[in-house]
N, C-alpha and C. Protein backbone atom coordinates (compact mmCIF):
# COMPACT_ATOMS: atom_id res chain seq x y z
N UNK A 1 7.22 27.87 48.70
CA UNK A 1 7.88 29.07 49.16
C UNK A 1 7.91 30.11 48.04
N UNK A 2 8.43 30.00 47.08
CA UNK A 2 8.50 30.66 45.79
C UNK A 2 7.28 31.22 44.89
N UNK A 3 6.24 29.99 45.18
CA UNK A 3 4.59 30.35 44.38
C UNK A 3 4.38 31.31 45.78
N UNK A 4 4.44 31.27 47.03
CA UNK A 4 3.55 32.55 47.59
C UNK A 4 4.46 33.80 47.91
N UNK A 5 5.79 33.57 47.67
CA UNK A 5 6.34 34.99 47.35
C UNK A 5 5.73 35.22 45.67
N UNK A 6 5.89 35.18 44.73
CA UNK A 6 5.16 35.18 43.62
C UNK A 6 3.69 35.66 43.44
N UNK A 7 2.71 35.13 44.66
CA UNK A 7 1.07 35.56 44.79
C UNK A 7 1.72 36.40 45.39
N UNK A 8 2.05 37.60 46.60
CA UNK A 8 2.29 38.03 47.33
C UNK A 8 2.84 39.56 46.56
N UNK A 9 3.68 39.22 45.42
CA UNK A 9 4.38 40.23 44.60
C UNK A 9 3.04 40.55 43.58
N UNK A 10 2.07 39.59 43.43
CA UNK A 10 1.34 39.57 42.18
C UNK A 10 -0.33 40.68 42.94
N UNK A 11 -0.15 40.22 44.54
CA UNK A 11 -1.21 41.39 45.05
C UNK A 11 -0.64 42.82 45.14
N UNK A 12 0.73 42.94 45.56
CA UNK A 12 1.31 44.12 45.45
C UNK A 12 1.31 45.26 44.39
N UNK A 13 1.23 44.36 43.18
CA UNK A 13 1.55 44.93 41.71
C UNK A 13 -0.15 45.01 41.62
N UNK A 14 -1.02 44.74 42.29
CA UNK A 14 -2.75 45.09 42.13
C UNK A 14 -2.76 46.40 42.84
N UNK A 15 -2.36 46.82 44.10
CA UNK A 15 -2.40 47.81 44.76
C UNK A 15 -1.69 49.13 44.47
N UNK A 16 -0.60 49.05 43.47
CA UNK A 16 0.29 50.18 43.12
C UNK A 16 -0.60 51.30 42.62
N UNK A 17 -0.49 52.82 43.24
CA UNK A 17 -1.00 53.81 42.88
C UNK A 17 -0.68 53.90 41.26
N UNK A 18 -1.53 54.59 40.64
CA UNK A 18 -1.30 55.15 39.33
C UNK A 18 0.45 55.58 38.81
N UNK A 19 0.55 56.99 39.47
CA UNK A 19 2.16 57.09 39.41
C UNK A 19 3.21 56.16 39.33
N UNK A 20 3.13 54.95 40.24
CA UNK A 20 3.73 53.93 40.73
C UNK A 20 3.44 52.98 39.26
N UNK A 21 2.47 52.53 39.18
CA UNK A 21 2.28 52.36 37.87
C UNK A 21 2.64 52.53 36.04
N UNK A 22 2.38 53.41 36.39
CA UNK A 22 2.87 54.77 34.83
C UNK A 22 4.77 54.71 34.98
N UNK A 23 5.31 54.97 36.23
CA UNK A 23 7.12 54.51 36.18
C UNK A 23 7.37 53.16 36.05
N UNK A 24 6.42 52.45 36.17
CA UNK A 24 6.88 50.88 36.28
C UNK A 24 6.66 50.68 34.34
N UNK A 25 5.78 51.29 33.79
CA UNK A 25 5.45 51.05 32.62
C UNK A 25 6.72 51.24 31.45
N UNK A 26 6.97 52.55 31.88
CA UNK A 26 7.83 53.76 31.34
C UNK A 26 9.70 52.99 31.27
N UNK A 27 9.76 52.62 32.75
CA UNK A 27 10.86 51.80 32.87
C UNK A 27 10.98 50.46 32.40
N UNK A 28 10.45 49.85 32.48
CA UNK A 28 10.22 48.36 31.43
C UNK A 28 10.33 48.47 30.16
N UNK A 29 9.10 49.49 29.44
CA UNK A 29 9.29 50.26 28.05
C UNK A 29 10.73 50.69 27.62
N UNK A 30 11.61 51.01 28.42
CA UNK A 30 12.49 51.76 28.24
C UNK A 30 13.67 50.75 28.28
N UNK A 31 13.99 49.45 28.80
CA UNK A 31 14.56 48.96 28.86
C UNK A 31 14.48 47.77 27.76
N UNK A 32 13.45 47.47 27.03
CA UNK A 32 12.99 47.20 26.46
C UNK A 32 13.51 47.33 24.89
N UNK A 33 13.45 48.62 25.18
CA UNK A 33 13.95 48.85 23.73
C UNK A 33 15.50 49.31 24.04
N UNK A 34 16.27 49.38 24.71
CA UNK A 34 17.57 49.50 25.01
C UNK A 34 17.68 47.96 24.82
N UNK A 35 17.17 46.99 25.15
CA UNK A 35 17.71 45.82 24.66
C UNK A 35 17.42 45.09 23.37
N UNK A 36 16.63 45.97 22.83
CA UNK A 36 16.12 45.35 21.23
C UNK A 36 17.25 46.48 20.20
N UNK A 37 17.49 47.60 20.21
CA UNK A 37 18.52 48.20 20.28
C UNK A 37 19.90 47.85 19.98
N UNK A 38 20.44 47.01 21.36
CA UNK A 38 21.22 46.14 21.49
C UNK A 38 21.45 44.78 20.53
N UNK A 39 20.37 44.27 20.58
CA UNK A 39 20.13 43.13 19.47
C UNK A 39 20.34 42.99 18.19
N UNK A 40 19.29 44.16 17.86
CA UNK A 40 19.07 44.27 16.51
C UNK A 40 20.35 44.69 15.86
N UNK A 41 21.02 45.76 16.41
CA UNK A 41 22.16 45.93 16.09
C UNK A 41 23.62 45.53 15.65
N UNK A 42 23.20 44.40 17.22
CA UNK A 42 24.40 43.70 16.92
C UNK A 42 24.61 42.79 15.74
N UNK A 43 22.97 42.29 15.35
CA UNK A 43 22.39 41.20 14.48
C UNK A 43 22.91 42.13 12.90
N UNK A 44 23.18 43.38 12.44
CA UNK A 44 23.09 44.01 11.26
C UNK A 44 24.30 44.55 11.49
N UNK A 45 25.28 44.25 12.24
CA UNK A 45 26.87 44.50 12.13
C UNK A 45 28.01 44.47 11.02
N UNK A 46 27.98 43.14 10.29
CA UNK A 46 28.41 43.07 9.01
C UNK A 46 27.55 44.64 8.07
N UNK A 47 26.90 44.76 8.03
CA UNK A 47 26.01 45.49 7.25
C UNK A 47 27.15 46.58 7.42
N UNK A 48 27.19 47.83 6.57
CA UNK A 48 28.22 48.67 7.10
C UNK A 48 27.80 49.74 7.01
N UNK A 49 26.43 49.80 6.56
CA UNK A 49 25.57 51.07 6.33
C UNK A 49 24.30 51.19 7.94
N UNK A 50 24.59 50.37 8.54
CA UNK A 50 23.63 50.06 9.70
C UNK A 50 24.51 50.04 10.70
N UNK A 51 24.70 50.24 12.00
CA UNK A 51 25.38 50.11 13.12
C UNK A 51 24.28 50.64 14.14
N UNK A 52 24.47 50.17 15.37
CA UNK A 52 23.92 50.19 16.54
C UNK A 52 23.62 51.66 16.82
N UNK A 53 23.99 52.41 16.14
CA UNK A 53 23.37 53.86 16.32
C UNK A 53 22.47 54.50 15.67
N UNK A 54 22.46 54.27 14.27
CA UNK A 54 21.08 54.43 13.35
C UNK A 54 20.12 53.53 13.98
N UNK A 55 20.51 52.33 13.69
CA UNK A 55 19.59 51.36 14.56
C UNK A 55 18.56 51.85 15.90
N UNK A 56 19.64 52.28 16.89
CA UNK A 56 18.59 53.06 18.19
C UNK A 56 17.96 54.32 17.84
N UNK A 57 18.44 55.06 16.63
CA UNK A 57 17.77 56.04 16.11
C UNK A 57 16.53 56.14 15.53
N UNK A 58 16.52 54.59 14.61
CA UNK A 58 15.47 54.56 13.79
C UNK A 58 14.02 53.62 14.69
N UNK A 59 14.92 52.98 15.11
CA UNK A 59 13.71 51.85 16.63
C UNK A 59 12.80 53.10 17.56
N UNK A 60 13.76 54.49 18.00
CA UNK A 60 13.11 55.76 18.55
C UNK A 60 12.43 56.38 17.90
N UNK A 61 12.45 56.34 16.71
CA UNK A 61 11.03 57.21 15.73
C UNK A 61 10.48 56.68 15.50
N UNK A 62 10.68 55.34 15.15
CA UNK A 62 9.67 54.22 14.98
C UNK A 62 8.39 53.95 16.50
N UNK A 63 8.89 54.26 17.40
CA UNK A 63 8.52 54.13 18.77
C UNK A 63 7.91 55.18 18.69
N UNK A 64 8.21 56.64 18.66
CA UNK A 64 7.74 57.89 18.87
C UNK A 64 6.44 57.68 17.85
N UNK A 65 6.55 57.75 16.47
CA UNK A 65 5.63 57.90 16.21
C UNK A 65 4.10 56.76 16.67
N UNK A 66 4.66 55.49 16.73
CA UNK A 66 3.64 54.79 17.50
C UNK A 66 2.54 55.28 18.19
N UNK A 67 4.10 55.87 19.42
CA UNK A 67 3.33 56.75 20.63
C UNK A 67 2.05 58.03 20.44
N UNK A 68 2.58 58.87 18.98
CA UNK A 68 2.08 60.13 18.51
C UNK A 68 0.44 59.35 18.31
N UNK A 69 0.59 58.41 17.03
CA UNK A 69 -0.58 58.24 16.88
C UNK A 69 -1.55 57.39 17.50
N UNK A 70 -1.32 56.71 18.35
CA UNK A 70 -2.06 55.92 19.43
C UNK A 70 -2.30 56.97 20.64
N UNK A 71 -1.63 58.44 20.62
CA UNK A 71 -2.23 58.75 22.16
C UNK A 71 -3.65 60.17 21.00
N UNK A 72 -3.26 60.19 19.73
CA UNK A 72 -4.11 60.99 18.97
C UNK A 72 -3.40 62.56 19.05
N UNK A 73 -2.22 62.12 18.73
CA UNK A 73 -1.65 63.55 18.99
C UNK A 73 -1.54 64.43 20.06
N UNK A 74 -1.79 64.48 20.93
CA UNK A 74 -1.67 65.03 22.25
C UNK A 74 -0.53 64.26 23.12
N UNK A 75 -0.08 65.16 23.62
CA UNK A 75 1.09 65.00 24.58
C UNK A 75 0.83 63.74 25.87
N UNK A 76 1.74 62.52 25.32
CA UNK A 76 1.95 61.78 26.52
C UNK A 76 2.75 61.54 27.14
N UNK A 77 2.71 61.04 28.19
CA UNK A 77 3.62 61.00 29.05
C UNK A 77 3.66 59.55 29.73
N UNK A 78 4.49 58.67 28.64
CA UNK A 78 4.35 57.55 28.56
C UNK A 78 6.29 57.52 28.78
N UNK A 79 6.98 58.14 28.50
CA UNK A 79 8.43 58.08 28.07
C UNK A 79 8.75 59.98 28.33
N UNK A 80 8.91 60.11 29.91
CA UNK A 80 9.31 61.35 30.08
C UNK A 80 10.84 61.44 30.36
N UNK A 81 11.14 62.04 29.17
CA UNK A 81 12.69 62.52 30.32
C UNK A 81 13.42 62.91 30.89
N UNK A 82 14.25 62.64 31.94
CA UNK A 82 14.18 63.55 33.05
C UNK A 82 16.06 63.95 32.67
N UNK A 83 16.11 65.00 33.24
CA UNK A 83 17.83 65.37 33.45
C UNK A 83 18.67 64.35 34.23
N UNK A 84 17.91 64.29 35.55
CA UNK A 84 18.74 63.26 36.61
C UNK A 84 18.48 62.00 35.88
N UNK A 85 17.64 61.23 35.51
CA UNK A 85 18.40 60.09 34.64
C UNK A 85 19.07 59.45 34.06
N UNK A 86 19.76 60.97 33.35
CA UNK A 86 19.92 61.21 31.91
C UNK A 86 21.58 61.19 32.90
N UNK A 87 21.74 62.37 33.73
CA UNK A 87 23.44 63.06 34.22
C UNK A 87 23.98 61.62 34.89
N UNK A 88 22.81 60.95 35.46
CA UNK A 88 23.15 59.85 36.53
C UNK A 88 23.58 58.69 36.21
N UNK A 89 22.35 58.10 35.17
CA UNK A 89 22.32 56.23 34.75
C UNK A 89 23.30 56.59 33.09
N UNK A 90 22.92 57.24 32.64
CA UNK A 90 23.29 57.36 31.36
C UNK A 90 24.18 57.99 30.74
N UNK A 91 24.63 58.84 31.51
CA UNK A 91 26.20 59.62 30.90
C UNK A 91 27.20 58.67 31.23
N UNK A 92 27.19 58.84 32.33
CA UNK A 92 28.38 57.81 32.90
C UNK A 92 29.08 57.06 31.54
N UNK A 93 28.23 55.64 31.63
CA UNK A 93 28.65 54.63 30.70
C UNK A 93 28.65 55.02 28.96
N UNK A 94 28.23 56.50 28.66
CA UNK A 94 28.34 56.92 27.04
C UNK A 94 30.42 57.69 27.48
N UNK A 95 30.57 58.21 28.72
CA UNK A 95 31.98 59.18 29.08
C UNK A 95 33.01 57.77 29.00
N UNK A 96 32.68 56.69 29.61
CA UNK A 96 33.21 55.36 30.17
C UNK A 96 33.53 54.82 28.88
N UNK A 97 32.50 54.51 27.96
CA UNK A 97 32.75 53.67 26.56
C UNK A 97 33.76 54.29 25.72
N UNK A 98 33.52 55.75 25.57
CA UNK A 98 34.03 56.78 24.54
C UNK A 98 35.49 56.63 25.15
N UNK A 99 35.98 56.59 26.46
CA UNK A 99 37.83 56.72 26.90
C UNK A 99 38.03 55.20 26.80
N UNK A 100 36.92 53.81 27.14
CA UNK A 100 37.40 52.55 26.62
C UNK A 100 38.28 52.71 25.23
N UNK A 101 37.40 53.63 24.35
CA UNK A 101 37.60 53.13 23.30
C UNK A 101 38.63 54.24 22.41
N UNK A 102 39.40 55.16 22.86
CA UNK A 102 40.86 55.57 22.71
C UNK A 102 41.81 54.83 22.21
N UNK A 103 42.89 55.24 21.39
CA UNK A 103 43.48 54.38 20.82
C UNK A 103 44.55 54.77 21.87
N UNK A 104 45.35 53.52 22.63
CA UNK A 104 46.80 53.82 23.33
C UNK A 104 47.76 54.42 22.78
N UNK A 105 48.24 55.25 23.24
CA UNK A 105 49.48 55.87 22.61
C UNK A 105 50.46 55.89 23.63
């Protein structure tokens, strides 16, 4: 049951248009390093000169430039970003963390 849902998902992912493709890439990529991010960070905590924010800072230029010189300098569009992503998936939980983390008075 499981191996031909599995073949079945594995012809689907043969047929995906380009576009369909290129977001599936982009989103994996992207989650990807939101969880190495996560990791690495948490892993260099004691450290007191390193925290989870240089960390995603420095993993993103490290990434960017990758990107720069493997596409030969020209503009890719491997990691586009969009506003509605950004107002929708991603504010939220940066507005959410920041009032978690208020001191009670």
């Amino acid at each position: 049951m499981m191996a031909s849902q599995l073949g079945s998902m594995l012809t689907n992912l043969g047929n995906l248009s380009t576009s369909d493709h290129a977001s599936l890439v982009s989103i994996n990529l992207f989650v990807a390093l939101l969880c190495g991010c996560i990791v690495i960070g948490h892993l260099l905590e004691e450290n007191r000169w390193v925290n989870e924010s240089i960390t995603a800072l420095l993993i993103g230029v490290c990434i960017g430039v990758v990107i720069l010189l493997t596409s030969g300098g020209r503009s890719s569009h491997l990691l586009v970003f969009s506003e509605d992503l950004f107002f929708i998936y991603l504010l939220p939980p940066i507005i959410f963390n920041a009032g978690k983390a208020l001191a009670p008075n």
